[in-house]
C-alpha atoms as a PDB file:
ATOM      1  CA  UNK A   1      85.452 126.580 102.343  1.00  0.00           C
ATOM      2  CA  UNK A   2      86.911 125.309 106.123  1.00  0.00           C
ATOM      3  CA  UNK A   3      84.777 127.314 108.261  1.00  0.00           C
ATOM      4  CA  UNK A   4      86.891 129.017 111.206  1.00  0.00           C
ATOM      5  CA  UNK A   5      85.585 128.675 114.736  1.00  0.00           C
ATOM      6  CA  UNK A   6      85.264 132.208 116.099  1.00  0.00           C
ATOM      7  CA  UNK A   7      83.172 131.896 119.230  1.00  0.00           C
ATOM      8  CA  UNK A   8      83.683 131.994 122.795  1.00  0.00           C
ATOM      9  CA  UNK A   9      86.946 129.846 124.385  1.00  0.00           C
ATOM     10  CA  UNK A  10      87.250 126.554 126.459  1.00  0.00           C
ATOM     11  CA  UNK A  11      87.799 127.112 129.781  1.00  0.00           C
ATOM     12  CA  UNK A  12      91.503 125.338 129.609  1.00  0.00           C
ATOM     13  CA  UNK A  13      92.947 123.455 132.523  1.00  0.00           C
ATOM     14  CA  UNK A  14      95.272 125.658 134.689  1.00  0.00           C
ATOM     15  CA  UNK A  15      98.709 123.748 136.266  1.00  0.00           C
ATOM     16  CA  UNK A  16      96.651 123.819 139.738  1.00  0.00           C
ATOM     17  CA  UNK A  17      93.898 122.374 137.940  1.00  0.00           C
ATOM     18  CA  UNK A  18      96.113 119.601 136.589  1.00  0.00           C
ATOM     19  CA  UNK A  19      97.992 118.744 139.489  1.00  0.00           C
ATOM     20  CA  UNK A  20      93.929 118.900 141.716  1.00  0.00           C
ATOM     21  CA  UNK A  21      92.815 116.646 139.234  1.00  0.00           C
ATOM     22  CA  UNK A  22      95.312 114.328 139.835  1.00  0.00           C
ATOM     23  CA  UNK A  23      95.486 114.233 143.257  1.00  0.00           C
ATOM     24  CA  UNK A  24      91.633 113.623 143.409  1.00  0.00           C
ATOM     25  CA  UNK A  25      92.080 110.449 140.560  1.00  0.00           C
ATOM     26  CA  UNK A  26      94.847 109.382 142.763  1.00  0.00           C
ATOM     27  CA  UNK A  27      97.392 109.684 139.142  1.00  0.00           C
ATOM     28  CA  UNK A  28     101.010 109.329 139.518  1.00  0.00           C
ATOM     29  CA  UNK A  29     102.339 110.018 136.390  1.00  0.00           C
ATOM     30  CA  UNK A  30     104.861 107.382 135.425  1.00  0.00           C
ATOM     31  CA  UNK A  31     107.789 107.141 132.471  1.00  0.00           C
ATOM     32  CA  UNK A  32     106.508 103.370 131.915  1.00  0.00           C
ATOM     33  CA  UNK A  33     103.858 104.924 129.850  1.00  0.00           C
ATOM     34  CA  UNK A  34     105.057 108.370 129.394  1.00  0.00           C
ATOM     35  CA  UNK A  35     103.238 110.479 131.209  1.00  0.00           C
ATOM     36  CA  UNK A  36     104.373 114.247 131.198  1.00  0.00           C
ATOM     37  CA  UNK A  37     101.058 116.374 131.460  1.00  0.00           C
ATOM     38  CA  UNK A  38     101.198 119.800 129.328  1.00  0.00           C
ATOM     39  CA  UNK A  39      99.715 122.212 132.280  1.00  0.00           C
ATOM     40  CA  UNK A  40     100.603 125.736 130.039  1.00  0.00           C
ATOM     41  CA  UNK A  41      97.412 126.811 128.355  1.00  0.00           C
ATOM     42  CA  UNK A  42      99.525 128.615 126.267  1.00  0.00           C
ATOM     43  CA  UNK A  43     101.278 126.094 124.647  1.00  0.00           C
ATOM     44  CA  UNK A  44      98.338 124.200 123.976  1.00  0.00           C
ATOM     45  CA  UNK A  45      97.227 127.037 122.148  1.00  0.00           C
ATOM     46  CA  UNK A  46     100.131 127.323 120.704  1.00  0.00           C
ATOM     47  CA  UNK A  47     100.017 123.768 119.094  1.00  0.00           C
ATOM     48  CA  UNK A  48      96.151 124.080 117.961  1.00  0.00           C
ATOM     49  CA  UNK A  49      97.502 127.259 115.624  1.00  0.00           C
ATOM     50  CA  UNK A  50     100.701 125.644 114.389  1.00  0.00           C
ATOM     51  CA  UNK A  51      98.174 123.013 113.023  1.00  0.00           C
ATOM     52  CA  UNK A  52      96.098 125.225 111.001  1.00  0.00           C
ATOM     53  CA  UNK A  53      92.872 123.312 112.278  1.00  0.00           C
ATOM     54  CA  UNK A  54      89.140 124.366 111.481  1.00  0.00           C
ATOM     55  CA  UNK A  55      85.982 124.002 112.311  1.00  0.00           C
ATOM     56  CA  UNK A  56      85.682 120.819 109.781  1.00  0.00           C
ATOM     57  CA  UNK A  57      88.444 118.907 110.593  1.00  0.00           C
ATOM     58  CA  UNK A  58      87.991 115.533 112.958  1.00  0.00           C
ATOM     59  CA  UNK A  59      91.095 115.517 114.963  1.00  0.00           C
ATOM     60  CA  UNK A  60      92.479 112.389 116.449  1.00  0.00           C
ATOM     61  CA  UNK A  61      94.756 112.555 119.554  1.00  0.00           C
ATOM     62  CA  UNK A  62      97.186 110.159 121.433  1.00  0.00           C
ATOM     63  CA  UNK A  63      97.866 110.643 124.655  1.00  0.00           C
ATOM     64  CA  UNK A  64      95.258 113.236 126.338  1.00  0.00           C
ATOM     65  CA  UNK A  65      96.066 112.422 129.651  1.00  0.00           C
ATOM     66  CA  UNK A  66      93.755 114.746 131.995  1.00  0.00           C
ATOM     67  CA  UNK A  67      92.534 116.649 128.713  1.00  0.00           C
ATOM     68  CA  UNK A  68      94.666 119.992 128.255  1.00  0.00           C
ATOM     69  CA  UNK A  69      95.025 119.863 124.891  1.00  0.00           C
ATOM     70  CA  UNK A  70      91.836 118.348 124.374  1.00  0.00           C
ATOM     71  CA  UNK A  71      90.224 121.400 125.291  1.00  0.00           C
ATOM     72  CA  UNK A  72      92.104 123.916 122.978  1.00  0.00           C
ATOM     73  CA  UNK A  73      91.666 121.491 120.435  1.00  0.00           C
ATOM     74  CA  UNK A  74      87.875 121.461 120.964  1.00  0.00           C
ATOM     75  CA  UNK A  75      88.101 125.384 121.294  1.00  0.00           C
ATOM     76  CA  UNK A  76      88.760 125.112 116.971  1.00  0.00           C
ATOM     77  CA  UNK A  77      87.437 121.584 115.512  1.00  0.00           C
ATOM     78  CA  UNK A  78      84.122 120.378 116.129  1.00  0.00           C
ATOM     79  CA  UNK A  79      85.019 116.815 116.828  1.00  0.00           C
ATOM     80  CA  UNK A  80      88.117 115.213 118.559  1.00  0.00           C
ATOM     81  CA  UNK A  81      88.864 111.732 118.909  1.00  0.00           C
ATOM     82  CA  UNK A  82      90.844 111.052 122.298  1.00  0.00           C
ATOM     83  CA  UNK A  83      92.822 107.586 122.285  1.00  0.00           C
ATOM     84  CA  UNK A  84      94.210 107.005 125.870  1.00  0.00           C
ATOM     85  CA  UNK A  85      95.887 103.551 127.348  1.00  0.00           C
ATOM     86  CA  UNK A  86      95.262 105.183 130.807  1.00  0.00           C
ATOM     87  CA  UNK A  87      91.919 103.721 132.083  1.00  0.00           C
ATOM     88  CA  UNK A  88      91.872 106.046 134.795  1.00  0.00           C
ATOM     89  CA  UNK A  89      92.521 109.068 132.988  1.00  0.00           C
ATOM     90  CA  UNK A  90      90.040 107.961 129.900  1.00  0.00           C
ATOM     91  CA  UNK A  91      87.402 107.007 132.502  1.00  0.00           C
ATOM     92  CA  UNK A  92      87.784 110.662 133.812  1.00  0.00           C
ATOM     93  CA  UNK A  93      88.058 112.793 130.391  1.00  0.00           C
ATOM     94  CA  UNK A  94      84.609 112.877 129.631  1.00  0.00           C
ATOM     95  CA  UNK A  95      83.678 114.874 132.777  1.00  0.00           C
ATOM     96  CA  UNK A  96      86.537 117.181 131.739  1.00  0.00           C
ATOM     97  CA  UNK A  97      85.355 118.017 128.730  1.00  0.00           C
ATOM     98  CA  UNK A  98      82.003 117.753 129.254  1.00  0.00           C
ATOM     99  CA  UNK A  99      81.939 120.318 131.914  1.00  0.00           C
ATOM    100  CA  UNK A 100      84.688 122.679 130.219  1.00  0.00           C
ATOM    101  CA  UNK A 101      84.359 122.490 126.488  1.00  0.00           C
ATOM    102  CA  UNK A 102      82.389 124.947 124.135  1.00  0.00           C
ATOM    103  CA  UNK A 103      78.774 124.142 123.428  1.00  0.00           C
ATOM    104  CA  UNK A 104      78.400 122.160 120.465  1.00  0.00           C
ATOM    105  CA  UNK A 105      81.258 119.887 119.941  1.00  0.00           C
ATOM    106  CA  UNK A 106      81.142 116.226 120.209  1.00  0.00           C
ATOM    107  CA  UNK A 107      84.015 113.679 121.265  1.00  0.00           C
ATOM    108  CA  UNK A 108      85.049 110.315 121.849  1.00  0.00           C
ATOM    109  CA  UNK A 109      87.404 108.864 124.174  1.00  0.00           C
ATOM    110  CA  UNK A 110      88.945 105.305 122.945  1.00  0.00           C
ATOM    111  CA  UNK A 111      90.312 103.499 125.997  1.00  0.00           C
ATOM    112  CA  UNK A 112      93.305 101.652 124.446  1.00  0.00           C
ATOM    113  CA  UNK A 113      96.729 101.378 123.266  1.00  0.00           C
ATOM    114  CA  UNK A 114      97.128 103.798 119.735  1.00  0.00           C
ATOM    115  CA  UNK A 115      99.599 100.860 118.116  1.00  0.00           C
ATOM    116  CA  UNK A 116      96.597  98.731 118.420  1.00  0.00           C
ATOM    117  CA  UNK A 117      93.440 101.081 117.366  1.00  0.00           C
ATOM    118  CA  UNK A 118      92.709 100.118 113.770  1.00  0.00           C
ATOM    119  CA  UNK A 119      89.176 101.856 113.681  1.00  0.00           C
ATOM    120  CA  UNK A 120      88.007 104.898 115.181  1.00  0.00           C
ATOM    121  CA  UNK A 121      84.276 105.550 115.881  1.00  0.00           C
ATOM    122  CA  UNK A 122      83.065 108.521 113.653  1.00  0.00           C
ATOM    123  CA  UNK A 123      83.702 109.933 110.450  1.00  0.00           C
ATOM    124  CA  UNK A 124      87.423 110.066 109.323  1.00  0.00           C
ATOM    125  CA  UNK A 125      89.987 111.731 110.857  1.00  0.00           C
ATOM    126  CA  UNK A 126      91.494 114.052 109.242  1.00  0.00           C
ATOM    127  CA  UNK A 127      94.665 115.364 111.356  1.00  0.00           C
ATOM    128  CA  UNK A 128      96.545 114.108 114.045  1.00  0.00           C
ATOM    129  CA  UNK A 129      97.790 116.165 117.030  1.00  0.00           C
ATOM    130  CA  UNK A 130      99.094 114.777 120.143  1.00  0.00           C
ATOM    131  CA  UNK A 131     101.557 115.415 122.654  1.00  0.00           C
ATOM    132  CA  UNK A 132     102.867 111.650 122.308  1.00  0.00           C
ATOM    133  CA  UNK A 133     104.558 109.797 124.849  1.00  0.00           C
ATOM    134  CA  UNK A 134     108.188 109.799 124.047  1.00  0.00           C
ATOM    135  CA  UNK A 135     108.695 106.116 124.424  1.00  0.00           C
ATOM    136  CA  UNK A 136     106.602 105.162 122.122  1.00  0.00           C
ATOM    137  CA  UNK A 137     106.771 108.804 119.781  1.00  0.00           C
ATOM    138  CA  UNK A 138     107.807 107.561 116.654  1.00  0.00           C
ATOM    139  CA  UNK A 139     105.858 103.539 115.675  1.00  0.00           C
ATOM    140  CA  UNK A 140     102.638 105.639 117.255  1.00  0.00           C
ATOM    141  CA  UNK A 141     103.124 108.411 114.696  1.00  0.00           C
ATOM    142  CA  UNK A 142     103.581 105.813 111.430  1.00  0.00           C
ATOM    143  CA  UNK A 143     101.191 103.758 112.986  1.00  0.00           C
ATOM    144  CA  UNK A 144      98.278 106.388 112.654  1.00  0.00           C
ATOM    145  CA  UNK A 145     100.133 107.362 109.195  1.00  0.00           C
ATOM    146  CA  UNK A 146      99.628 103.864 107.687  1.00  0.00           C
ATOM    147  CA  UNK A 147      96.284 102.891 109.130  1.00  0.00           C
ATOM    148  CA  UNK A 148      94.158 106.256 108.622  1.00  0.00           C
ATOM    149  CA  UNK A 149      94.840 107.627 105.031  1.00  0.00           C
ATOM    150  CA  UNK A 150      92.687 110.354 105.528  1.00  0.00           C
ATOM    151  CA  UNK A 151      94.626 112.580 108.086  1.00  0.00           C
ATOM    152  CA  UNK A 152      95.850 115.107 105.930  1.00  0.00           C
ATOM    153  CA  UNK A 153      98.298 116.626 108.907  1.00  0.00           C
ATOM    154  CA  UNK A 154      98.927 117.444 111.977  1.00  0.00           C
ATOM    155  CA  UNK A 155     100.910 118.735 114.913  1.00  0.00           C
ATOM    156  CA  UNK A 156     102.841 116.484 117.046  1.00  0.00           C
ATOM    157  CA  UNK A 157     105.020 117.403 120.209  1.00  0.00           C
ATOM    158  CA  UNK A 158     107.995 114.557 120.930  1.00  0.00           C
ATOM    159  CA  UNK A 159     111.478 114.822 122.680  1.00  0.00           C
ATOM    160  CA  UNK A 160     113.381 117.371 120.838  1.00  0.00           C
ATOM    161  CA  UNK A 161     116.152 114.773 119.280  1.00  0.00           C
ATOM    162  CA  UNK A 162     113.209 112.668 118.277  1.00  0.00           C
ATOM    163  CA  UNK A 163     111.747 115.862 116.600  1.00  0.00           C
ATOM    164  CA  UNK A 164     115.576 116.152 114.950  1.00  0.00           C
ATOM    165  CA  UNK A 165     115.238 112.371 113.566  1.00  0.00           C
ATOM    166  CA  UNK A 166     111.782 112.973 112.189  1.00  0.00           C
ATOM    167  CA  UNK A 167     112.442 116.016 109.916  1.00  0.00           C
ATOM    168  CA  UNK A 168     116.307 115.344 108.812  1.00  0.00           C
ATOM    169  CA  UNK A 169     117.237 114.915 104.977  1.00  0.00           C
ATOM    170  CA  UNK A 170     119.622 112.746 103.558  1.00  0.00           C
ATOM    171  CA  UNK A 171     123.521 113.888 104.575  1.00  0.00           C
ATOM    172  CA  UNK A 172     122.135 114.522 108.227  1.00  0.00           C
ATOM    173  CA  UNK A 173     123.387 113.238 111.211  1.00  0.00           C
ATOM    174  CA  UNK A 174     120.580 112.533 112.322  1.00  0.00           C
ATOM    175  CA  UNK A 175     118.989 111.096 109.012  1.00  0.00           C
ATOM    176  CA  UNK A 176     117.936 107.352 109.533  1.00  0.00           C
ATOM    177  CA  UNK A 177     114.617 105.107 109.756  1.00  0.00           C
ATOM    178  CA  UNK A 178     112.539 107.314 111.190  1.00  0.00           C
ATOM    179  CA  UNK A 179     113.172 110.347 108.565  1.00  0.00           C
ATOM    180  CA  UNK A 180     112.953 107.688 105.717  1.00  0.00           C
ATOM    181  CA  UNK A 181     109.594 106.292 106.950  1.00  0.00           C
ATOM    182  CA  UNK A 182     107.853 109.639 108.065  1.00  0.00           C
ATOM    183  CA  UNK A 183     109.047 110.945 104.433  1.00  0.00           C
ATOM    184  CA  UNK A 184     106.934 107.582 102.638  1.00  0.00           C
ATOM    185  CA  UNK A 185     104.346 109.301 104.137  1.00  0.00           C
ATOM    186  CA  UNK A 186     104.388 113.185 104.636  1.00  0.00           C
ATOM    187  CA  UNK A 187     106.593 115.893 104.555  1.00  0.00           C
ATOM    188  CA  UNK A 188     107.789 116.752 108.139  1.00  0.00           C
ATOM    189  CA  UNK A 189     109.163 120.428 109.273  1.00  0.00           C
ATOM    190  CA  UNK A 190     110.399 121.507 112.784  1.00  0.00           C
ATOM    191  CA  UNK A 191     107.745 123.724 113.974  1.00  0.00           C
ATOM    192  CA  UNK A 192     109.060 124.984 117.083  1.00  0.00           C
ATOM    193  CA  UNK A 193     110.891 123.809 120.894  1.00  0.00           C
ATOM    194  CA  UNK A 194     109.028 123.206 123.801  1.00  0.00           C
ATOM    195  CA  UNK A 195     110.919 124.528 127.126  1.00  0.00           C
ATOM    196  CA  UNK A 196     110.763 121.488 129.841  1.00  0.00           C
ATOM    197  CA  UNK A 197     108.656 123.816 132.355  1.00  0.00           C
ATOM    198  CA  UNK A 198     105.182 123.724 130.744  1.00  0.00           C
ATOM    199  CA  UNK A 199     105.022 120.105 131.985  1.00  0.00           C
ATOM    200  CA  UNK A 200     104.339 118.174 135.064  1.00  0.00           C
ATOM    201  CA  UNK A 201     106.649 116.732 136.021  1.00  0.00           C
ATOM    202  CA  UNK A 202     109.064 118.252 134.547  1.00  0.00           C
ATOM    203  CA  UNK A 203     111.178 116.595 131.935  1.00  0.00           C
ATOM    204  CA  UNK A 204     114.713 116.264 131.759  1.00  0.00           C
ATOM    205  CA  UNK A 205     114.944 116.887 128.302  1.00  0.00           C
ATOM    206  CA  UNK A 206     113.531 119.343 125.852  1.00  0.00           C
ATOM    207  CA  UNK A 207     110.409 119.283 123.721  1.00  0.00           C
ATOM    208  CA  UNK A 208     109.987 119.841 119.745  1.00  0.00           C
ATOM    209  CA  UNK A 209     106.852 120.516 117.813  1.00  0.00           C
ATOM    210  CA  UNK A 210     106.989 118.604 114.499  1.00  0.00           C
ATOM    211  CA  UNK A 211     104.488 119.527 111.384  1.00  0.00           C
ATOM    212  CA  UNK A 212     103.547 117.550 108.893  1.00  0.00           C
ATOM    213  CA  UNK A 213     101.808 117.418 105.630  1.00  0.00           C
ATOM    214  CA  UNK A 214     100.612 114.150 104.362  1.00  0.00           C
ATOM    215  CA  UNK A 215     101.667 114.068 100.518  1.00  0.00           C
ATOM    216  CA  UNK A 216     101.682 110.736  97.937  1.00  0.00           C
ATOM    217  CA  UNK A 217     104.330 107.991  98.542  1.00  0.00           C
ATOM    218  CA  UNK A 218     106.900 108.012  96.139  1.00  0.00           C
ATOM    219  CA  UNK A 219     105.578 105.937  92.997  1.00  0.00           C
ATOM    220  CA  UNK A 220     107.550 102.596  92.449  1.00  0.00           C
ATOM    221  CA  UNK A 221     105.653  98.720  91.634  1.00  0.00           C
ATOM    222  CA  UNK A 222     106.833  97.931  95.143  1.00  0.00           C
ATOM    223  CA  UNK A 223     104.566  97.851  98.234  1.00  0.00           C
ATOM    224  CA  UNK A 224     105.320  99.931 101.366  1.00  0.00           C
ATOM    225  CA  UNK A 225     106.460  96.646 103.486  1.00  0.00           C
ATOM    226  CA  UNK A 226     108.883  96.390 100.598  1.00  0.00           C
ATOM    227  CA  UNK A 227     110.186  99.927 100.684  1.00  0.00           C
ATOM    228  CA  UNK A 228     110.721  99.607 104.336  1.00  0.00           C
ATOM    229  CA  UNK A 229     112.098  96.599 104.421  1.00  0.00           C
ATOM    230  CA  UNK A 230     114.905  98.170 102.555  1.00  0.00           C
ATOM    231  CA  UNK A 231     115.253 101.178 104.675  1.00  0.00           C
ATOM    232  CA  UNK A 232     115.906  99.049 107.545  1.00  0.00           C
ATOM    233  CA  UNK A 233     118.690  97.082 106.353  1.00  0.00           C
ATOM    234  CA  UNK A 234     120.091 100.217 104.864  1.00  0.00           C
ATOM    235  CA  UNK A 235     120.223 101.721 108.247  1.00  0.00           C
ATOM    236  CA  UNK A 236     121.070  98.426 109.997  1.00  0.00           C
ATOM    237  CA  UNK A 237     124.894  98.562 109.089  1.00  0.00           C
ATOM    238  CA  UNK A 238     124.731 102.422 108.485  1.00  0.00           C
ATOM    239  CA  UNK A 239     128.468 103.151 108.377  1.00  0.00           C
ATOM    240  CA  UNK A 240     128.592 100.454 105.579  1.00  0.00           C
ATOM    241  CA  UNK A 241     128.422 101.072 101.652  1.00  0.00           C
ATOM    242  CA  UNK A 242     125.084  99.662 100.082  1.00  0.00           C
ATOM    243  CA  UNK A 243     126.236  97.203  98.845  1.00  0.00           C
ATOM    244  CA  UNK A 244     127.384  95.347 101.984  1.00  0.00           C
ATOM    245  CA  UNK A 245     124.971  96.798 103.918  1.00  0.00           C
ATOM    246  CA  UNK A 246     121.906  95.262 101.884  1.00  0.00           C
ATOM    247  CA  UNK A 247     124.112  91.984 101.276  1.00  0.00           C
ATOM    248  CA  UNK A 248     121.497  90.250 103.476  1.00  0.00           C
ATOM    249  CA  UNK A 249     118.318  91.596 102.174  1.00  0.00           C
ATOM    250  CA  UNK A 250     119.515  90.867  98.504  1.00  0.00           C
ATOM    251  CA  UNK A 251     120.954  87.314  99.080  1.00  0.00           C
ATOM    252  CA  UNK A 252     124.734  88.366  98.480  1.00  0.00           C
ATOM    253  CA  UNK A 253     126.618  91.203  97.794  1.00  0.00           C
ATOM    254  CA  UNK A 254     126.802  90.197  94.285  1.00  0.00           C
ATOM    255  CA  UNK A 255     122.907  90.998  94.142  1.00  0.00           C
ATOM    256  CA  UNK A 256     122.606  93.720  96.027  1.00  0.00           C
ATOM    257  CA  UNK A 257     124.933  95.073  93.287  1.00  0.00           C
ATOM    258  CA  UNK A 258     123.212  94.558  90.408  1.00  0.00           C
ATOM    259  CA  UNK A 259     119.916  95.397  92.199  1.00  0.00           C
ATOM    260  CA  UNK A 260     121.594  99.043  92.891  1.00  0.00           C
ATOM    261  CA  UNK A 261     122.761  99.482  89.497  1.00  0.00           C
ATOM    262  CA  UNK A 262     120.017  98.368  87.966  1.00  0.00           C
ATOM    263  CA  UNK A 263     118.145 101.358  90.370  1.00  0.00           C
ATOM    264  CA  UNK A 264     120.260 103.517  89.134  1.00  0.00           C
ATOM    265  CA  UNK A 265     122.143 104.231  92.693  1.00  0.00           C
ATOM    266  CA  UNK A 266     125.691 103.977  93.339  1.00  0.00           C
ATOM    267  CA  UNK A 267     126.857 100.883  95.227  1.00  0.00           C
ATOM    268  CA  UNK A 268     129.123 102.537  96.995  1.00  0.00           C
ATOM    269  CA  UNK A 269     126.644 105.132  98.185  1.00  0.00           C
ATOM    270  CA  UNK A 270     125.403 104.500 101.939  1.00  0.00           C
ATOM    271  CA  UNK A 271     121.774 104.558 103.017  1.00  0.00           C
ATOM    272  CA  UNK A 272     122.297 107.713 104.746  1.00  0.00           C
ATOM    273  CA  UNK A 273     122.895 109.442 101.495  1.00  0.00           C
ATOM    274  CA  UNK A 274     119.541 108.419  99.728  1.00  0.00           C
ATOM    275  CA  UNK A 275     116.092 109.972  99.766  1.00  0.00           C
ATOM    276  CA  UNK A 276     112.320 108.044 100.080  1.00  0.00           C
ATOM    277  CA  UNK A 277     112.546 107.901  96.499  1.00  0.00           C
ATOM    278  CA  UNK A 278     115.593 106.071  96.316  1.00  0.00           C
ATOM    279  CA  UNK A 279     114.432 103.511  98.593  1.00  0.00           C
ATOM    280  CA  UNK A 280     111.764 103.163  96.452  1.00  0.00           C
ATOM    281  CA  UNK A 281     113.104 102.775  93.057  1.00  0.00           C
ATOM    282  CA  UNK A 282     115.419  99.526  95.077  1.00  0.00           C
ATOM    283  CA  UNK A 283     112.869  97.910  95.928  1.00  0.00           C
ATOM    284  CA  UNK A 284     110.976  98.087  92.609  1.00  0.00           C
ATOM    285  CA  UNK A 285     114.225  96.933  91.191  1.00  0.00           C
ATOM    286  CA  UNK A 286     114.802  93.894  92.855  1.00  0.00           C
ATOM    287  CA  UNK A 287     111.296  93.077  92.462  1.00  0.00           C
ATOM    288  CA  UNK A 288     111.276  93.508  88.807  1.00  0.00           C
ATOM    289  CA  UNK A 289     114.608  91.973  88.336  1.00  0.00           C
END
């Protein structure tokens, strides 16, 4: 059984604390790499119990910045792995945590981009939660999908539209790539809005928690780069009906025809309207046909 952390609490980072430290490092947070620092204990909080973490659980995270919700994270899991582009701010973190975090825990802090980290020192990680940089929100999150098979879940908080793309089903508006590639993966649920003030600076847009639950890909005798490959001509020409739309992929419009059929989907049927599954069972079928 998980054991559940029930001992004394980080001493979080306070907005004055967050805007001190910064001063002192000299940090100017910039949009070229995202930076919005969370500086509302609450919220990190907040995020820690929407992802159901315990004691066990090695927790990666993108994006800690100055380390707010580093610390709540370490207030639950024993172990957190930090990845940070920010040489400044990862050079810093350890001092942070060091000095504030319950006795006990142990952490690393990865200096480097997260759509380039294909290792992580320590056992496996086994959930993800991050306040992620909205420019880069959604290749980070299938990035750390594809490469570590062992997160089970995790929390993230992106730009609420983002947060839209991510969880939509087929007939949405705003079902496209993103939904279709999270879904090969997990399933995704809004787990909340995040009101622009509990950041500095504050953003001019609004904030989304997204949940998600990693779960097998859909089974089909195509490979993932396959599937996707799929998706994204689907989505390329989305007004258009399948079977113009993958015209490209399949060689003609002829093909992508019979490859439909033979999947059993409707060529007139556009990408918008099909799930993971359906991706799936296209791919298979032009690979077995």
């Amino acid at each position: 059984m998980a054991r559940v952390r029930q001992e004394a609490l980080s001493s979080l980072l306070s907005a004055r604390d967050v805007r001190d430290l910064a001063g002192r490092l000299g940090v100017r947070p910039t949009k070229t790499l995202g930076q919005n620092f969370v500086v509302d204990a609450n919220t990190v909080r907040r995020i820690v119990r929407v992802a159901g973490l315990s004691a066990d659980d090695v927790v990666v995270e993108v994006g800690p910045g100055l380390g707010s919700l580093t610390l709540a994270l370490l207030e639950v899991a024993d172990r957190v792995v930090a990845v940070e582009i920010d040489p400044v701010l990862a050079a810093e973190l350890p001092a942070t945590l060091t000095e504030r975090a319950r006795p006990g825990v142990s952490f690393d802090v990865v200096l480097s981009d997260a759509l380039q980290v294909t290792e992580l020192p320590g056992p496996p990680p086994t959930a993800l939660v991050a306040n992620l940089p909205y420019n880069v929100a959604v290749p980070v999150l299938l990035t750390m999908l594809q490469r570590f098979d062992t997160l089970r879940g995790g929390v993230v908080m992106v730009q609420s539209e983002v947060a839209d793309r991510l969880v939509a089903g087929p007939g949405s508006r705003t079902y496209g790539v993103p939904s279709v590639k999270t879904a090969w993966y997990a399933e995704a649920r809004r787990a909340g809005a995040v009101p622009p003030p509990v950041f500095w600076p504050v953003p001019r847009v609004d904030s989304g928690l997204v949940a998600f639950t990693r779960r097998p890909a859909p089974p089909t005798s195509a490979t993932r780069e396959e599937v996707f490959a799929v998706v994204d001509a689907a989505f390329a020409q989305r007004r258009k009906t399948l079977r113009a739309a993958l015209a490209t992929w399949a060689g003609s419009p002829a093909r992508a025809e019979e490859v439909l059929r033979a999947a059993g989907v409707d060529p007139s049927t556009r990408g918008e309207q099909l799930a993971v599954g359906d991706f799936a069972r296209i791919a298979a079928a032009a690979k077995e046909s």
